[in-house]
PDB file of N, CA and C in Angstrom:
ATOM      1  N   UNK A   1       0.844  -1.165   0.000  1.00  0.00           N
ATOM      2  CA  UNK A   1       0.000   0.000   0.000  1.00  0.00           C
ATOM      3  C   UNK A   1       0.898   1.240   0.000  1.00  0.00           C
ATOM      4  N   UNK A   2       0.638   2.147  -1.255  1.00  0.00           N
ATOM      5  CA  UNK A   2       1.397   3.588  -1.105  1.00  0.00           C
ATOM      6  C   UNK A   2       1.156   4.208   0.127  1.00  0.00           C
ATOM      7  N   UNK A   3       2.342   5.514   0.991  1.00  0.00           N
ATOM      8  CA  UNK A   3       1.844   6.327   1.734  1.00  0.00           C
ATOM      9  C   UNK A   3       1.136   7.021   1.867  1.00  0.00           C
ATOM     10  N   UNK A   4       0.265   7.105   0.585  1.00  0.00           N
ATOM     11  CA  UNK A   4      -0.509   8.104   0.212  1.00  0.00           C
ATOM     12  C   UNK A   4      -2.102   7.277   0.792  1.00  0.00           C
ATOM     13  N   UNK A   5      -2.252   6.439   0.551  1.00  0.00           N
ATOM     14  CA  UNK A   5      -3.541   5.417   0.587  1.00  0.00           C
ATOM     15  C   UNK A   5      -3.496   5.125   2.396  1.00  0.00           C
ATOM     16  N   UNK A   6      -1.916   5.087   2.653  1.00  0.00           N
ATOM     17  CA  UNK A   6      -1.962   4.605   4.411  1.00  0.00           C
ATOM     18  C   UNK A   6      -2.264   6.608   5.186  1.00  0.00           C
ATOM     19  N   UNK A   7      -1.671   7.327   4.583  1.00  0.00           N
ATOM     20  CA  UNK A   7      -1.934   8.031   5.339  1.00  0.00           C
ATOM     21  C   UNK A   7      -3.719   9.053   5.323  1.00  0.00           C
ATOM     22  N   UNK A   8      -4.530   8.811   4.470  1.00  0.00           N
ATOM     23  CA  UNK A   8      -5.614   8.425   3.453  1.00  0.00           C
ATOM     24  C   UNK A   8      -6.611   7.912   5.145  1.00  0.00           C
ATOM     25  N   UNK A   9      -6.008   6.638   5.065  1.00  0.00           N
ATOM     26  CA  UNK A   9      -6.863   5.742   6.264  1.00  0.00           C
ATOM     27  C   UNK A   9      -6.328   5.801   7.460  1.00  0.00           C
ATOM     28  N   UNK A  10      -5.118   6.671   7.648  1.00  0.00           N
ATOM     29  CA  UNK A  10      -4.790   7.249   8.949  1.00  0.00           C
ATOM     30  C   UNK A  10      -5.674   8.093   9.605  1.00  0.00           C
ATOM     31  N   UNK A  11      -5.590   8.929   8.568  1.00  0.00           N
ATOM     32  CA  UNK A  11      -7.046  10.543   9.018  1.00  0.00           C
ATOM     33  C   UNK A  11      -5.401  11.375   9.572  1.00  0.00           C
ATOM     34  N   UNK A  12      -4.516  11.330   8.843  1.00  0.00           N
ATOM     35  CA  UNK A  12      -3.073  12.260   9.355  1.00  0.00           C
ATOM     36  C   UNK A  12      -3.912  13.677   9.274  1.00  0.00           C
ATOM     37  N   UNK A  13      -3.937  14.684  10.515  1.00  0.00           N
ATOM     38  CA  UNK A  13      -4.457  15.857   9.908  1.00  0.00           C
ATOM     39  C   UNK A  13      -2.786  16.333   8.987  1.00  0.00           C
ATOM     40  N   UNK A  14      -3.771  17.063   8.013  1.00  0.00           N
ATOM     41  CA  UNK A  14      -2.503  17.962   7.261  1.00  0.00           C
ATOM     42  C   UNK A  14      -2.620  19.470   7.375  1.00  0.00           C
ATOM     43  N   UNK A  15      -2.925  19.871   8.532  1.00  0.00           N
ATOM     44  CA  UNK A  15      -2.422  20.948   9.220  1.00  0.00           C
ATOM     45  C   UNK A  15      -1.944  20.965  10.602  1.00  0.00           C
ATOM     46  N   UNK A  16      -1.027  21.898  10.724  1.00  0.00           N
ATOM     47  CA  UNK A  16       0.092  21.771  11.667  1.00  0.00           C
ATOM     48  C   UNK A  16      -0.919  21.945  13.075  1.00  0.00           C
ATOM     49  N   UNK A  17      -0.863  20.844  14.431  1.00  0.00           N
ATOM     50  CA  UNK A  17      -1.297  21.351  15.091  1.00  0.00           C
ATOM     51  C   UNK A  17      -0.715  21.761  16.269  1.00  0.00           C
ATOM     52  N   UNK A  18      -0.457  22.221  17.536  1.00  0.00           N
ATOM     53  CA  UNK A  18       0.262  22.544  18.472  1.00  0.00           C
ATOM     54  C   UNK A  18       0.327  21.531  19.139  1.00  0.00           C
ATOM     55  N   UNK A  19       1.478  21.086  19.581  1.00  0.00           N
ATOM     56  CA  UNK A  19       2.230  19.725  20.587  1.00  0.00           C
ATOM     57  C   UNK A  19       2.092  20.574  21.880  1.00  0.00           C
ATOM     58  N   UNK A  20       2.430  19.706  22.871  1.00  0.00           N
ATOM     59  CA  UNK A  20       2.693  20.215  24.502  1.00  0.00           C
ATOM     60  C   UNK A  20       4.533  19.429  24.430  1.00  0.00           C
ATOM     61  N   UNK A  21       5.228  20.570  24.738  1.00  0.00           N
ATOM     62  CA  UNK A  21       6.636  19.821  24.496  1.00  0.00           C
ATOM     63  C   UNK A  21       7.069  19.028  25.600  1.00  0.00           C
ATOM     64  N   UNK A  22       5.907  18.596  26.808  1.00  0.00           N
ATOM     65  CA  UNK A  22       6.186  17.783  27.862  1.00  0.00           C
ATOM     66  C   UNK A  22       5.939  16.916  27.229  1.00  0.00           C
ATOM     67  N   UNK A  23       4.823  16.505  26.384  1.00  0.00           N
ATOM     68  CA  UNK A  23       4.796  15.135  25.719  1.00  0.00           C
ATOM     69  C   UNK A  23       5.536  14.619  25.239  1.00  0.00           C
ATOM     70  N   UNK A  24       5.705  15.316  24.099  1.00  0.00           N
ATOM     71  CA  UNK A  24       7.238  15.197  23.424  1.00  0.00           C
ATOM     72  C   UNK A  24       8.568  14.324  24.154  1.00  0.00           C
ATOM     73  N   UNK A  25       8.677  15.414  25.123  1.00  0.00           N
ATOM     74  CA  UNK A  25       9.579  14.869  26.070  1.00  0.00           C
ATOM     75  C   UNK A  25       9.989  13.612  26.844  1.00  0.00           C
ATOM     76  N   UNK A  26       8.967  13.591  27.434  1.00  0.00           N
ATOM     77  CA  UNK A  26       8.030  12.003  27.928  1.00  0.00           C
ATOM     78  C   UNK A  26       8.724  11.194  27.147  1.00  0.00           C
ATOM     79  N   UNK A  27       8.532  10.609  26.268  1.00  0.00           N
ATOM     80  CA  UNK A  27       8.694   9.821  25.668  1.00  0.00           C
ATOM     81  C   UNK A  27      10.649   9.340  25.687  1.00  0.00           C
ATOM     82  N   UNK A  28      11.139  10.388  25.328  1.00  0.00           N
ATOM     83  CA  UNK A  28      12.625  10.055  25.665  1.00  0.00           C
ATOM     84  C   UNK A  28      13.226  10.263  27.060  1.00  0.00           C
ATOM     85  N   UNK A  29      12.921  11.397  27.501  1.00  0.00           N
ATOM     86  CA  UNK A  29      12.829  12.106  28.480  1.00  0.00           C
ATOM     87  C   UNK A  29      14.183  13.130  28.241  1.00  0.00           C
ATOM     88  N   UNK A  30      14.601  13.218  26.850  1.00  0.00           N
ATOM     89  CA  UNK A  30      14.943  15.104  26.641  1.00  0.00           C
ATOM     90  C   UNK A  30      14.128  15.160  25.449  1.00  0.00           C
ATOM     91  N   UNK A  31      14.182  16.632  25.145  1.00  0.00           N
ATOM     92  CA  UNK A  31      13.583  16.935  23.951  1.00  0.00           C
ATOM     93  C   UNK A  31      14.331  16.875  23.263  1.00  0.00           C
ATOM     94  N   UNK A  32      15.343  17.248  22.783  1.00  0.00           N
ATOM     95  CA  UNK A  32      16.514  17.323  21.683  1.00  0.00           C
ATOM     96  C   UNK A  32      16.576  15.783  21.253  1.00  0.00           C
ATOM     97  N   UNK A  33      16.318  14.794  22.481  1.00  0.00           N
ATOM     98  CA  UNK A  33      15.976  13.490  21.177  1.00  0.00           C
ATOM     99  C   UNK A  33      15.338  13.432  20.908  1.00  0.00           C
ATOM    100  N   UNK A  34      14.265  13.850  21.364  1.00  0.00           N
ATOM    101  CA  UNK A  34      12.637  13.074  20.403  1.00  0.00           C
ATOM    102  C   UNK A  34      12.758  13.887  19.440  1.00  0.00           C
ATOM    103  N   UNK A  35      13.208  15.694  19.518  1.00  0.00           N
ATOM    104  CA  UNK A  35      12.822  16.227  17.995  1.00  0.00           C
ATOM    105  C   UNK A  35      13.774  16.082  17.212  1.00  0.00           C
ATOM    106  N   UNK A  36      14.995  14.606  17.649  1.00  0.00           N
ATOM    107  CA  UNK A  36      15.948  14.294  16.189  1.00  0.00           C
ATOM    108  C   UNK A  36      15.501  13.381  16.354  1.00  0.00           C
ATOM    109  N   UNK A  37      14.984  12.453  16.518  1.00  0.00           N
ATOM    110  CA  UNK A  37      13.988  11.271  16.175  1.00  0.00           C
ATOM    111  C   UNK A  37      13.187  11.428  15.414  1.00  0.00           C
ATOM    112  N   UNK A  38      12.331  12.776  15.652  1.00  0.00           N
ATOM    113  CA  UNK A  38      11.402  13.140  15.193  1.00  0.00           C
ATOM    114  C   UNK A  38      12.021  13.387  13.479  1.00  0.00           C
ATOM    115  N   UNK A  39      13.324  13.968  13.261  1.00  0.00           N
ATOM    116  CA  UNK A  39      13.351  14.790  12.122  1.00  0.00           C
ATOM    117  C   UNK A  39      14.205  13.617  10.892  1.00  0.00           C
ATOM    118  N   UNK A  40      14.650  12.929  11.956  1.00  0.00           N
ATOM    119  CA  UNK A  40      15.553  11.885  10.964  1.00  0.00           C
ATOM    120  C   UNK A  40      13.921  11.004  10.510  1.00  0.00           C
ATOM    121  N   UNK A  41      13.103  10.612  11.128  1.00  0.00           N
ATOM    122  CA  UNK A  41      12.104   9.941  10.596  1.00  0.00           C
ATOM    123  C   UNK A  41      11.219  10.946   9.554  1.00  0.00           C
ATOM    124  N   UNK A  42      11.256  11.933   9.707  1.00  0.00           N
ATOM    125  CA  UNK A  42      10.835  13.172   8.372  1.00  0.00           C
ATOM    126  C   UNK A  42      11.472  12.933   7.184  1.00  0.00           C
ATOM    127  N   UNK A  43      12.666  12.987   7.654  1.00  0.00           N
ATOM    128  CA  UNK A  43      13.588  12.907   6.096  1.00  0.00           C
ATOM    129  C   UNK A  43      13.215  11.409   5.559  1.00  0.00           C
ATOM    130  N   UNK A  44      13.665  10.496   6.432  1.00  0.00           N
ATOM    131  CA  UNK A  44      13.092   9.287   5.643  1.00  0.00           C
ATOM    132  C   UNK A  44      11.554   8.971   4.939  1.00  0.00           C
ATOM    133  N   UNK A  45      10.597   9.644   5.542  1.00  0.00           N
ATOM    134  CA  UNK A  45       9.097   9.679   5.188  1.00  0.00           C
ATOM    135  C   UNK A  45       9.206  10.334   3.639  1.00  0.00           C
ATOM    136  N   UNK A  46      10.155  11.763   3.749  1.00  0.00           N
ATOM    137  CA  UNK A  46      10.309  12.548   2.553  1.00  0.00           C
ATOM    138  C   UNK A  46      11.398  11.755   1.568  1.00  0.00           C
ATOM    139  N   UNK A  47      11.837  11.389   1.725  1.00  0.00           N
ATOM    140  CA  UNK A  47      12.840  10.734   0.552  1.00  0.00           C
ATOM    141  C   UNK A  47      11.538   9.156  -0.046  1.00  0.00           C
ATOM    142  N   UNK A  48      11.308   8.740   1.182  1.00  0.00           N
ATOM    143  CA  UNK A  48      10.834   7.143   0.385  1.00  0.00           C
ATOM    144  C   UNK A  48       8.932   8.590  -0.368  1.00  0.00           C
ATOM    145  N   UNK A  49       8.595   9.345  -0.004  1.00  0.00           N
ATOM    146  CA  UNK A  49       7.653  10.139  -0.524  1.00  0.00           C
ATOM    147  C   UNK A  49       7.630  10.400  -1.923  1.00  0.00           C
ATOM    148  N   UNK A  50       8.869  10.825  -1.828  1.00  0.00           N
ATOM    149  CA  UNK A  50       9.548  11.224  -3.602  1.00  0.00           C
ATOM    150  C   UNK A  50      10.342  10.427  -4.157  1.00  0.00           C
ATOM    151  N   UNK A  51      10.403   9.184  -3.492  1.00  0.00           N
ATOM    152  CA  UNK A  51      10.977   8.337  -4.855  1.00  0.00           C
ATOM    153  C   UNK A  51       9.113   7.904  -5.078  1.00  0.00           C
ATOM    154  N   UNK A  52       8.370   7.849  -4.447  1.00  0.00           N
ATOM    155  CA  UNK A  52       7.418   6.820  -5.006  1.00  0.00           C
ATOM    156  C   UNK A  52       6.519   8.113  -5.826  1.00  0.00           C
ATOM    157  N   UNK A  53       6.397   9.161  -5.364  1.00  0.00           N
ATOM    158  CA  UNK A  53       5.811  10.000  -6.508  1.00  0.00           C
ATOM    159  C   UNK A  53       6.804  10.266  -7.934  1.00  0.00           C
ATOM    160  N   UNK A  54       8.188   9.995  -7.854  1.00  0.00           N
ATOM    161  CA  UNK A  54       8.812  10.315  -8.893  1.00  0.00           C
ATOM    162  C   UNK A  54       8.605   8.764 -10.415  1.00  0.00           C
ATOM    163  N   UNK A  55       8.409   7.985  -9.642  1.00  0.00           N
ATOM    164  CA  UNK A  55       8.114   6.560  -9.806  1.00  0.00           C
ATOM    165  C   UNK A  55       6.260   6.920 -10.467  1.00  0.00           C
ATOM    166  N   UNK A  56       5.647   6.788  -9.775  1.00  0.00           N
ATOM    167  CA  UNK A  56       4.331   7.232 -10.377  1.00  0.00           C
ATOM    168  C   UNK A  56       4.332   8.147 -11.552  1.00  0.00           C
ATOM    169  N   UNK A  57       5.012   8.979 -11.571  1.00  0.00           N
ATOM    170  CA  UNK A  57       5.328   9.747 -12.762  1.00  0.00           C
ATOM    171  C   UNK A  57       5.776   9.977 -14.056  1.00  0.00           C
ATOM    172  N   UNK A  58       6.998   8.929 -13.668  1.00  0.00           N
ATOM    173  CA  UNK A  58       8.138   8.335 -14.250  1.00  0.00           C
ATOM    174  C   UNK A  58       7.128   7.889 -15.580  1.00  0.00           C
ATOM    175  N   UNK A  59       6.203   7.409 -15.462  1.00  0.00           N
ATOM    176  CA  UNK A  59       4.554   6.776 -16.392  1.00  0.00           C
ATOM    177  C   UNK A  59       4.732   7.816 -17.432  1.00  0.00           C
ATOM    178  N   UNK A  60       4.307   8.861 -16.885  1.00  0.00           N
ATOM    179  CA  UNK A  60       3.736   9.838 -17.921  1.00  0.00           C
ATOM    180  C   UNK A  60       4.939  10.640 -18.616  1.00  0.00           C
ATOM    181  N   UNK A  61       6.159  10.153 -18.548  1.00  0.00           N
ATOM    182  CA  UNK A  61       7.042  11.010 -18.860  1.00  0.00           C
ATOM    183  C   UNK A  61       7.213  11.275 -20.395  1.00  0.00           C
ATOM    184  N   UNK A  62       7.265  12.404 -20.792  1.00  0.00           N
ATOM    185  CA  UNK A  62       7.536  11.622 -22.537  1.00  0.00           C
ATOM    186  C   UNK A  62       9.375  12.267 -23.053  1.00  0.00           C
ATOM    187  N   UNK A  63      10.019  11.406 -23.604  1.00  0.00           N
ATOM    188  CA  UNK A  63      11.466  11.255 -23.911  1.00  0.00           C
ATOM    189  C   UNK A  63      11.595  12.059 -25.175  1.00  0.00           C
ATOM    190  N   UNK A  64      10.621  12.681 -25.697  1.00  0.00           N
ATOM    191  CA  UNK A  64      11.000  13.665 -26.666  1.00  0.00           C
ATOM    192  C   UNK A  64      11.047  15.185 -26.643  1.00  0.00           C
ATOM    193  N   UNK A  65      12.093  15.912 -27.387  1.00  0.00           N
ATOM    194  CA  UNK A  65      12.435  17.068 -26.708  1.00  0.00           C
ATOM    195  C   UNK A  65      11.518  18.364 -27.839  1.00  0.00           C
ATOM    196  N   UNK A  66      10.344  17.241 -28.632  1.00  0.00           N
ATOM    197  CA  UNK A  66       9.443  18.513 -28.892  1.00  0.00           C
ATOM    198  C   UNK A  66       8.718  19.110 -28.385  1.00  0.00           C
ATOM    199  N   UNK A  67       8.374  20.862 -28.511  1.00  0.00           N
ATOM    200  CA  UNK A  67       7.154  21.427 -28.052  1.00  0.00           C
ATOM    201  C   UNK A  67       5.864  21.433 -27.973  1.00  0.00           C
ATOM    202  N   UNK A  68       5.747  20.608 -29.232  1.00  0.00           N
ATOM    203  CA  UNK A  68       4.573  20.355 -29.908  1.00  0.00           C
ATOM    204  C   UNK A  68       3.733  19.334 -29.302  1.00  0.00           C
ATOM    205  N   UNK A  69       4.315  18.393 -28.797  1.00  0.00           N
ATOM    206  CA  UNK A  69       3.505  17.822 -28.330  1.00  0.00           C
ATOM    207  C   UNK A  69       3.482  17.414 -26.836  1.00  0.00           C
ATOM    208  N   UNK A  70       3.940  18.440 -26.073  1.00  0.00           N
ATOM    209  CA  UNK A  70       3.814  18.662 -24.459  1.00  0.00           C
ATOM    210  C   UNK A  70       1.638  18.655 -24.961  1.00  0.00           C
ATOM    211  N   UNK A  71       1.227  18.048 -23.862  1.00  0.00           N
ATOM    212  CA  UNK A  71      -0.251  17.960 -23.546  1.00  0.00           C
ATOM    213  C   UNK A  71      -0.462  17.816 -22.066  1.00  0.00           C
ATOM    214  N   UNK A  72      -1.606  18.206 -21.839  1.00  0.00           N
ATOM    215  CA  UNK A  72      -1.860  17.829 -20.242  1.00  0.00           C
ATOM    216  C   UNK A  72      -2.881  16.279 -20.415  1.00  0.00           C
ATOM    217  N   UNK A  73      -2.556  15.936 -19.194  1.00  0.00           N
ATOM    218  CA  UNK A  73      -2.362  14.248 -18.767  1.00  0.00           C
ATOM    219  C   UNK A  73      -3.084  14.488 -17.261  1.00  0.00           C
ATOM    220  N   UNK A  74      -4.661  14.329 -17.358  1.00  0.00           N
ATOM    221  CA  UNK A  74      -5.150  14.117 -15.969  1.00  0.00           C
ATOM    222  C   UNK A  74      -5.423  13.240 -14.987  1.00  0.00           C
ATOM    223  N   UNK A  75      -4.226  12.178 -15.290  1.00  0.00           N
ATOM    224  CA  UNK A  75      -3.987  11.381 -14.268  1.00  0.00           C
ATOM    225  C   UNK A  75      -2.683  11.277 -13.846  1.00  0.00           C
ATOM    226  N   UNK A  76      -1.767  12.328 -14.558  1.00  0.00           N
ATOM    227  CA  UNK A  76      -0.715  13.439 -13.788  1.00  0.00           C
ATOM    228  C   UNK A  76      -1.014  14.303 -12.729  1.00  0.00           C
ATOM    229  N   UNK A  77      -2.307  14.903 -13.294  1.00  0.00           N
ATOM    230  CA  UNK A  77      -2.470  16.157 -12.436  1.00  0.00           C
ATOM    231  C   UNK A  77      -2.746  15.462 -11.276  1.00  0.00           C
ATOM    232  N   UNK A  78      -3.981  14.743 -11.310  1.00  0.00           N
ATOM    233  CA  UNK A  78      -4.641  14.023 -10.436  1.00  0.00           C
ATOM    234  C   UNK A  78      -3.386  13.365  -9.344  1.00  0.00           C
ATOM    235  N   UNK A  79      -2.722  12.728  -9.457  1.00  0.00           N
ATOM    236  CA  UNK A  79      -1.178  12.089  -8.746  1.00  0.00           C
ATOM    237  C   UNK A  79      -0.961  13.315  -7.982  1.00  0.00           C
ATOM    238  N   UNK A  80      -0.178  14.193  -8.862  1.00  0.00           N
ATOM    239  CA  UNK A  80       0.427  15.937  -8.131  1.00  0.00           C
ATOM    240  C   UNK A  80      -0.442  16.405  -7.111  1.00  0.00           C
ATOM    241  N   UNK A  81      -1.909  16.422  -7.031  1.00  0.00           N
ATOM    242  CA  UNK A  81      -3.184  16.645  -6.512  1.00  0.00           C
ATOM    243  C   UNK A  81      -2.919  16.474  -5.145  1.00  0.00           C
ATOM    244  N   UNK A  82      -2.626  14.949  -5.596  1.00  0.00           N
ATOM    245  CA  UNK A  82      -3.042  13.825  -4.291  1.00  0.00           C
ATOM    246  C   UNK A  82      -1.789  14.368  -3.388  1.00  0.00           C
ATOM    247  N   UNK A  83      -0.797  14.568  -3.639  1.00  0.00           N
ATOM    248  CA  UNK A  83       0.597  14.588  -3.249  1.00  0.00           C
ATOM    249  C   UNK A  83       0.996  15.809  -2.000  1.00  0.00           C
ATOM    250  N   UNK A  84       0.450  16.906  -3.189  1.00  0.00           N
ATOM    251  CA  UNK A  84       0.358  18.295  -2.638  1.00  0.00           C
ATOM    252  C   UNK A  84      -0.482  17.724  -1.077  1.00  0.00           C
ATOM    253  N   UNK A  85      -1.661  17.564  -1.267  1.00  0.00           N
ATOM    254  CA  UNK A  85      -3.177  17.330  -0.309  1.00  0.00           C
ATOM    255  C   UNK A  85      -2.332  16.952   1.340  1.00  0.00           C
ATOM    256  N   UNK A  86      -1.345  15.955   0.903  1.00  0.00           N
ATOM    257  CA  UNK A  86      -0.923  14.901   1.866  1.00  0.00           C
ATOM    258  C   UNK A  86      -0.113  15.741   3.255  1.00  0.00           C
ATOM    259  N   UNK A  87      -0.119  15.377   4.362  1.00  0.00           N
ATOM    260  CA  UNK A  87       0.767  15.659   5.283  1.00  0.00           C
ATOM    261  C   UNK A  87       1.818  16.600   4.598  1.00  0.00           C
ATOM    262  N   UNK A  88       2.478  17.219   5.664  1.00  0.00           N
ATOM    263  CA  UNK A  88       3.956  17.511   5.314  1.00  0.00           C
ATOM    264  C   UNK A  88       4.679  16.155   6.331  1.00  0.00           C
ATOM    265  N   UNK A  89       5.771  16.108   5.633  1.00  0.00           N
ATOM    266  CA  UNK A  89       6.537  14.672   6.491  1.00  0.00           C
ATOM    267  C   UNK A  89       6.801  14.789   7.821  1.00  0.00           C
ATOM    268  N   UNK A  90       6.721  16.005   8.583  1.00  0.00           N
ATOM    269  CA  UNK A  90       7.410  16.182   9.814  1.00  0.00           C
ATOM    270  C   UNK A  90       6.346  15.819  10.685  1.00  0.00           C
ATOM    271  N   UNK A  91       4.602  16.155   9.774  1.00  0.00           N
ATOM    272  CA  UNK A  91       4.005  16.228  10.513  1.00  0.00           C
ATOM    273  C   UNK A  91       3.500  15.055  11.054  1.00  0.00           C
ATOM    274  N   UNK A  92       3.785  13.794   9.854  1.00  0.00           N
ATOM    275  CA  UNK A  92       3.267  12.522   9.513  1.00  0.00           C
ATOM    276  C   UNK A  92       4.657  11.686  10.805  1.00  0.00           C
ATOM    277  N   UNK A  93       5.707  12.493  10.796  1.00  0.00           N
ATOM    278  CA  UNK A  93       6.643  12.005  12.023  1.00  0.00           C
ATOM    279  C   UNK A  93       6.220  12.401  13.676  1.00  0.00           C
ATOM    280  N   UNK A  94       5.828  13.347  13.196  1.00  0.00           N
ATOM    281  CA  UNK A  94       5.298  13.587  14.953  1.00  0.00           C
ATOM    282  C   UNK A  94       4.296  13.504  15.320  1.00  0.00           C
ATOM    283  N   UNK A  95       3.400  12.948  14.700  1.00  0.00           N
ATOM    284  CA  UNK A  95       2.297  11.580  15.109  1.00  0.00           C
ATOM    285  C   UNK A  95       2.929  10.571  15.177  1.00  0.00           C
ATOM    286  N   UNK A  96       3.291   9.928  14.301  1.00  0.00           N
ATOM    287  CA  UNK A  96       4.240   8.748  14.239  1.00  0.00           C
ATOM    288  C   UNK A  96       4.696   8.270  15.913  1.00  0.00           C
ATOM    289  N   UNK A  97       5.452   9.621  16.169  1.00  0.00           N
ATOM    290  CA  UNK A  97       6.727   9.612  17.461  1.00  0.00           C
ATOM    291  C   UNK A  97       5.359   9.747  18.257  1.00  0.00           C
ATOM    292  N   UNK A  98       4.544  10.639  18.780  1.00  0.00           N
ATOM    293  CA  UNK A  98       3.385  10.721  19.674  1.00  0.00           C
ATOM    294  C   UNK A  98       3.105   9.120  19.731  1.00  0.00           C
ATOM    295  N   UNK A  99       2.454   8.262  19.041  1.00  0.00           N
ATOM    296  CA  UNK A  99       1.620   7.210  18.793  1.00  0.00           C
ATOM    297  C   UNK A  99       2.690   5.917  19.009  1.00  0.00           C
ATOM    298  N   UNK A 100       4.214   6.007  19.133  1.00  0.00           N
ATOM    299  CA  UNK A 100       4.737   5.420  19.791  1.00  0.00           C
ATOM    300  C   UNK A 100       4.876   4.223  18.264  1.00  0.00           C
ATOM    301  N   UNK A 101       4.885   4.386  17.511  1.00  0.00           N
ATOM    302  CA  UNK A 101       4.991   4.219  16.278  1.00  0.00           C
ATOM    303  C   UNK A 101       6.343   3.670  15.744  1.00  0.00           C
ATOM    304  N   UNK A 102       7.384   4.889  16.080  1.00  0.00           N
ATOM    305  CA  UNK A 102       8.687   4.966  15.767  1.00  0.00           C
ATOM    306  C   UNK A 102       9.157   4.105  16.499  1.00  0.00           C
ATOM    307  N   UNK A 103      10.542   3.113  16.016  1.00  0.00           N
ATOM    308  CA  UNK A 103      11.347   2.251  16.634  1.00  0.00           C
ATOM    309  C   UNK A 103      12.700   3.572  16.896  1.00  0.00           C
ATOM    310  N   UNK A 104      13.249   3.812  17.912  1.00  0.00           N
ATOM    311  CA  UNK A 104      14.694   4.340  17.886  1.00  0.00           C
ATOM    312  C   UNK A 104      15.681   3.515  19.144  1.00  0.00           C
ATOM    313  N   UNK A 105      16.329   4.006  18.846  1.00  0.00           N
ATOM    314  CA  UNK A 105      17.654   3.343  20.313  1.00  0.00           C
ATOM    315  C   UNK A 105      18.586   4.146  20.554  1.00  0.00           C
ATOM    316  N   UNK A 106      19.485   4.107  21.696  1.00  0.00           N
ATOM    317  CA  UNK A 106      20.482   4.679  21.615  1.00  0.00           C
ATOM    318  C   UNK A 106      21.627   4.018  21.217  1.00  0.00           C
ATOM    319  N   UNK A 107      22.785   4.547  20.746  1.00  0.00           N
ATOM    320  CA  UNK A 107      24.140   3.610  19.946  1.00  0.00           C
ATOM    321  C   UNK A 107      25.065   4.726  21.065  1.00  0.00           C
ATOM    322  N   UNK A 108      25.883   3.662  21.850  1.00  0.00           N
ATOM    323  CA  UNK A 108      27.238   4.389  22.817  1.00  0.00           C
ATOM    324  C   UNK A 108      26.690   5.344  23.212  1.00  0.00           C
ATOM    325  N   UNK A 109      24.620   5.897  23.867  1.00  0.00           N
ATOM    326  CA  UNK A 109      24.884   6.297  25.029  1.00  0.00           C
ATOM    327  C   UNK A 109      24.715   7.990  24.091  1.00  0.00           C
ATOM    328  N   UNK A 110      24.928   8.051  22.950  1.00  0.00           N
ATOM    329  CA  UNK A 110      25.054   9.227  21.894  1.00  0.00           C
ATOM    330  C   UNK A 110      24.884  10.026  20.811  1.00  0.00           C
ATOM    331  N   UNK A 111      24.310   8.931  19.741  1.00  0.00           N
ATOM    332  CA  UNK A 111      23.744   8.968  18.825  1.00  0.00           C
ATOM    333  C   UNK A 111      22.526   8.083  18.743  1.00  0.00           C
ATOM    334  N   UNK A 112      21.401   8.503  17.828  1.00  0.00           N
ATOM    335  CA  UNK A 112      20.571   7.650  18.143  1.00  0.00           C
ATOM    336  C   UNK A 112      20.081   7.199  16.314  1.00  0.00           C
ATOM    337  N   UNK A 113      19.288   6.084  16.451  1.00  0.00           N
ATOM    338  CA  UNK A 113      19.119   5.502  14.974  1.00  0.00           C
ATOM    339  C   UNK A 113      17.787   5.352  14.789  1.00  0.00           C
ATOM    340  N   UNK A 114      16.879   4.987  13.685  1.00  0.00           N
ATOM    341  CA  UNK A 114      15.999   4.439  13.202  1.00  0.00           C
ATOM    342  C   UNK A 114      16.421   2.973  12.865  1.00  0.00           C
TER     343      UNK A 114
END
């Protein structure tokens, strides 16, 4: 299932809403990890995001370098639509991290991983 369809049947709101940064906290018990927990799982949400919309796309691409026949394709637009609509990734991470979702650890006590 695309992220688009899981986050679809999530109900992710896609507007930003206000955290309590004790919650946040909670969870690691500093903030500076949960919001790099939080941000390294963003970037990954955003990279695997845009390979699979670049991939969906990849369809409609056309390999010729005339003018003439650029056309619009509304099950391009429709894709771009859907895409735009969706979460921003940070936000789709800090539910994620709230909901206890995210796997992390610590490595030597210092760095931490996905």
């Amino acid at each position: 299932m695309s992220k688009l369809r899981r986050q679809i049947n999530a109900n992710t709101p896609s507007v930003v809403e206000t955290k309590h940064l004790m919650d946040i906290k909670a969870v690691t018990g500093n903030l500076y990890e949960s919001i790099t927990i939080i941000s390294r799982r963003a970037n990954q949400i955003n990279v695997n995001l845009k390979d699979e919309l670049h991939n969906k796309l990849e369809e409609f691409a056309s390999h010729t370098d005339s003018l003439e026949e650029i056309h619009e394709n509304k099950e391009q637009i429709e894709i771009s639509r859907a895409y735009e609509k969706m979460p921003n990734p940070a936000i789709m991470a800090t539910q994620e991290f709230t909901e206890g979702k995210i796997y992390y650890r610590k490595n030597n006590g210092n760095d931490l991983f996905r």
